[in-house]
Protein backbone atom coordinates (compact mmCIF):
# COMPACT_ATOMS: atom_id res chain seq x y z
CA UNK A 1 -4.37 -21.72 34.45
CA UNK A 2 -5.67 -18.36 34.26
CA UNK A 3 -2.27 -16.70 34.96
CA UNK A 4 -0.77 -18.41 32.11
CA UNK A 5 -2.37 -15.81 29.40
CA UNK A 6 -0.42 -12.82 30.73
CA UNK A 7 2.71 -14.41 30.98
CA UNK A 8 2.68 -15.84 27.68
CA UNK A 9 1.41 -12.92 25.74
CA UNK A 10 3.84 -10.15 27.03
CA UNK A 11 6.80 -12.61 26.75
CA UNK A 12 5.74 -13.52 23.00
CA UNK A 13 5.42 -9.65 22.88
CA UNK A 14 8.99 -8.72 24.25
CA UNK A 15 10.93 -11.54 22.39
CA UNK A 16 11.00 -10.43 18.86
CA UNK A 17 12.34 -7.06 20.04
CA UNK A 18 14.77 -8.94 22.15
CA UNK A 19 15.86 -10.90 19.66
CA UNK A 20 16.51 -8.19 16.88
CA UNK A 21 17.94 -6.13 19.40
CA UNK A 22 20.85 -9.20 20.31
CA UNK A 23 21.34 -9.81 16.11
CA UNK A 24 22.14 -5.99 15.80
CA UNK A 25 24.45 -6.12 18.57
CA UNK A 26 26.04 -9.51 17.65
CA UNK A 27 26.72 -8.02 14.30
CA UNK A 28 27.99 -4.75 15.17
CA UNK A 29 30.57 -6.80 17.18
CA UNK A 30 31.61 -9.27 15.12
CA UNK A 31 31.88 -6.34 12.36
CA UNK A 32 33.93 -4.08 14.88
CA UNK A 33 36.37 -7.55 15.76
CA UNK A 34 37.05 -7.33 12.27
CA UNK A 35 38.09 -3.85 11.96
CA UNK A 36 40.30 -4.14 14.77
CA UNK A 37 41.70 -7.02 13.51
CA UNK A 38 42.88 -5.75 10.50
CA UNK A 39 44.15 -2.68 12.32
CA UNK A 40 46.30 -4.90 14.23
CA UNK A 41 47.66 -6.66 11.00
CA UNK A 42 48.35 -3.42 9.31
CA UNK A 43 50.41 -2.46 12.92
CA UNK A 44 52.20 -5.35 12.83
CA UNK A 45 53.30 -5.54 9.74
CA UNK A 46 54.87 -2.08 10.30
CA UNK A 47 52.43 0.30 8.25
CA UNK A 48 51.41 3.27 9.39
CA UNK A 49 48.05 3.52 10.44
CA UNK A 50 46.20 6.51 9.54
CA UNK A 51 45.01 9.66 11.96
CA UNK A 52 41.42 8.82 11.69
CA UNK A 53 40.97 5.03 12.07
CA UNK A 54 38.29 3.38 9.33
CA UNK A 55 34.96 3.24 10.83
CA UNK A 56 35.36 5.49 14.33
CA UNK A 57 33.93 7.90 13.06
CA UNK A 58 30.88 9.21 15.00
CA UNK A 59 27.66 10.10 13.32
CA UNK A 60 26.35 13.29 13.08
CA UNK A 61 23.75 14.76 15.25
CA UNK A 62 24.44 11.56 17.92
CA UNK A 63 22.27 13.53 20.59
CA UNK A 64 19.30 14.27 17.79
CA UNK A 65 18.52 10.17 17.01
CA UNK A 66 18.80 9.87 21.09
CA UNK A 67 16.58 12.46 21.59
CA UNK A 68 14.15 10.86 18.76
CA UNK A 69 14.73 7.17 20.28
CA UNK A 70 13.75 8.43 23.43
CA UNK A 71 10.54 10.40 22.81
CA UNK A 72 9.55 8.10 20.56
CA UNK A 73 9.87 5.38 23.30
CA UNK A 74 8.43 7.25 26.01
CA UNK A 75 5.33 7.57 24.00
CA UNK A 76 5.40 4.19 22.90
CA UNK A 77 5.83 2.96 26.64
CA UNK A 78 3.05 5.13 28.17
CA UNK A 79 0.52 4.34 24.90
CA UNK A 80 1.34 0.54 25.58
CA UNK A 81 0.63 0.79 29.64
CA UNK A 82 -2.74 2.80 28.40
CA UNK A 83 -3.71 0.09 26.04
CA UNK A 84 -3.30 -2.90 27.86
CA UNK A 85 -6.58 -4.21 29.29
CA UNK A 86 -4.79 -6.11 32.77
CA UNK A 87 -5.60 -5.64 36.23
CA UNK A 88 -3.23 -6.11 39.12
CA UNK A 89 -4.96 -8.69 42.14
CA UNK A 90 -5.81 -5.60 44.15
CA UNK A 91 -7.87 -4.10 41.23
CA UNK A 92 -5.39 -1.61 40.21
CA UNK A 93 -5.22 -1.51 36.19
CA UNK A 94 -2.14 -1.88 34.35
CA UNK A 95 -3.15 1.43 32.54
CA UNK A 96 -2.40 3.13 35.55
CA UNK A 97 1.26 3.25 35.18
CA UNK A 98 1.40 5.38 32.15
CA UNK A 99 3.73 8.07 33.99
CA UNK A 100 6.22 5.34 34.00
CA UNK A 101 7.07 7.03 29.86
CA UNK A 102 7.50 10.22 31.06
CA UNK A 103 11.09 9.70 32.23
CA UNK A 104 12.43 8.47 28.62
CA UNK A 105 10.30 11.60 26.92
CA UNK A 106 12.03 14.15 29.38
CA UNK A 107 15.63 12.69 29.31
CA UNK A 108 14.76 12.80 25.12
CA UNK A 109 13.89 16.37 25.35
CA UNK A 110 16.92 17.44 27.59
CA UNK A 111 18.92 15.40 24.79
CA UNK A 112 17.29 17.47 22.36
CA UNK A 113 18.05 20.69 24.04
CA UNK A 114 21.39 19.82 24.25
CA UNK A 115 21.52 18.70 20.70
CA UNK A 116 19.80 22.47 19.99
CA UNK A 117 22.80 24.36 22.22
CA UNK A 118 25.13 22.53 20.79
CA UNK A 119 25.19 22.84 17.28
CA UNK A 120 27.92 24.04 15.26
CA UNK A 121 27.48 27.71 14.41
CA UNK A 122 24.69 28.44 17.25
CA UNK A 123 25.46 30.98 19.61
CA UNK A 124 22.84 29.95 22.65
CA UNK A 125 25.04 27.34 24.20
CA UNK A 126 28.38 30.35 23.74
């Protein structure tokens, strides 16, 4: 009974995350069925459909919010793994693992160089 704790606690932990994350997705689909449902009226029906389709348009800065997600992840990931208070059988703590966010804080800062060297008007990535 004493291994039920950390099973339930980290699952309770992960679900509401897991959950929003499966809603945002589930709408952004059912939203981008509808576009492309339309599209495909308006091309049947023999109207000419415009150069820059409604809604493709990519946001601005795309590699900037990665860069953000990621470091701000990273962080998140290796303050969690510091935090939590569990021990493996062997003794080993949980907290332990912490290097485990350094790989989303470095792939977010090679995003944000590239963001950097890429930006319209800059002359270090030319």
């Amino acid at each position: 009974m004493e291994i039920l704790p950390v099973l339930i606690i980290p699952a309770a932990l992960m679900l509401p995350p897991v959950l929003i994350t499966a809603l945002v997705l589930r709408y952004r689909r059912a939203r981008a069925e509808l576009r492309y449902s339309f599209l495909l009226k308006l091309a049947e029906s023999g109207v000419a459909l415009p150069a820059t389709l409604p809604g493709e348009a990519t946001p601005q800065d795309c590699d900037r919010r990665r860069a953000l997600v990621l470091l701000a992840g990273g962080f998140g990931l290796a303050l969690m793994l510091i935090a939590l208070p569990f021990e493996f059988p062997r003794g080993h703590r949980v907290a332990e693992l912490w290097g485990l966010g350094i790989l989303p804080v470095v792939l977010g800062l090679g995003y944000l160089c590239n963001w950097f060297l890429s930006r319209p008007g800059s002359t270090h990535g030319r």
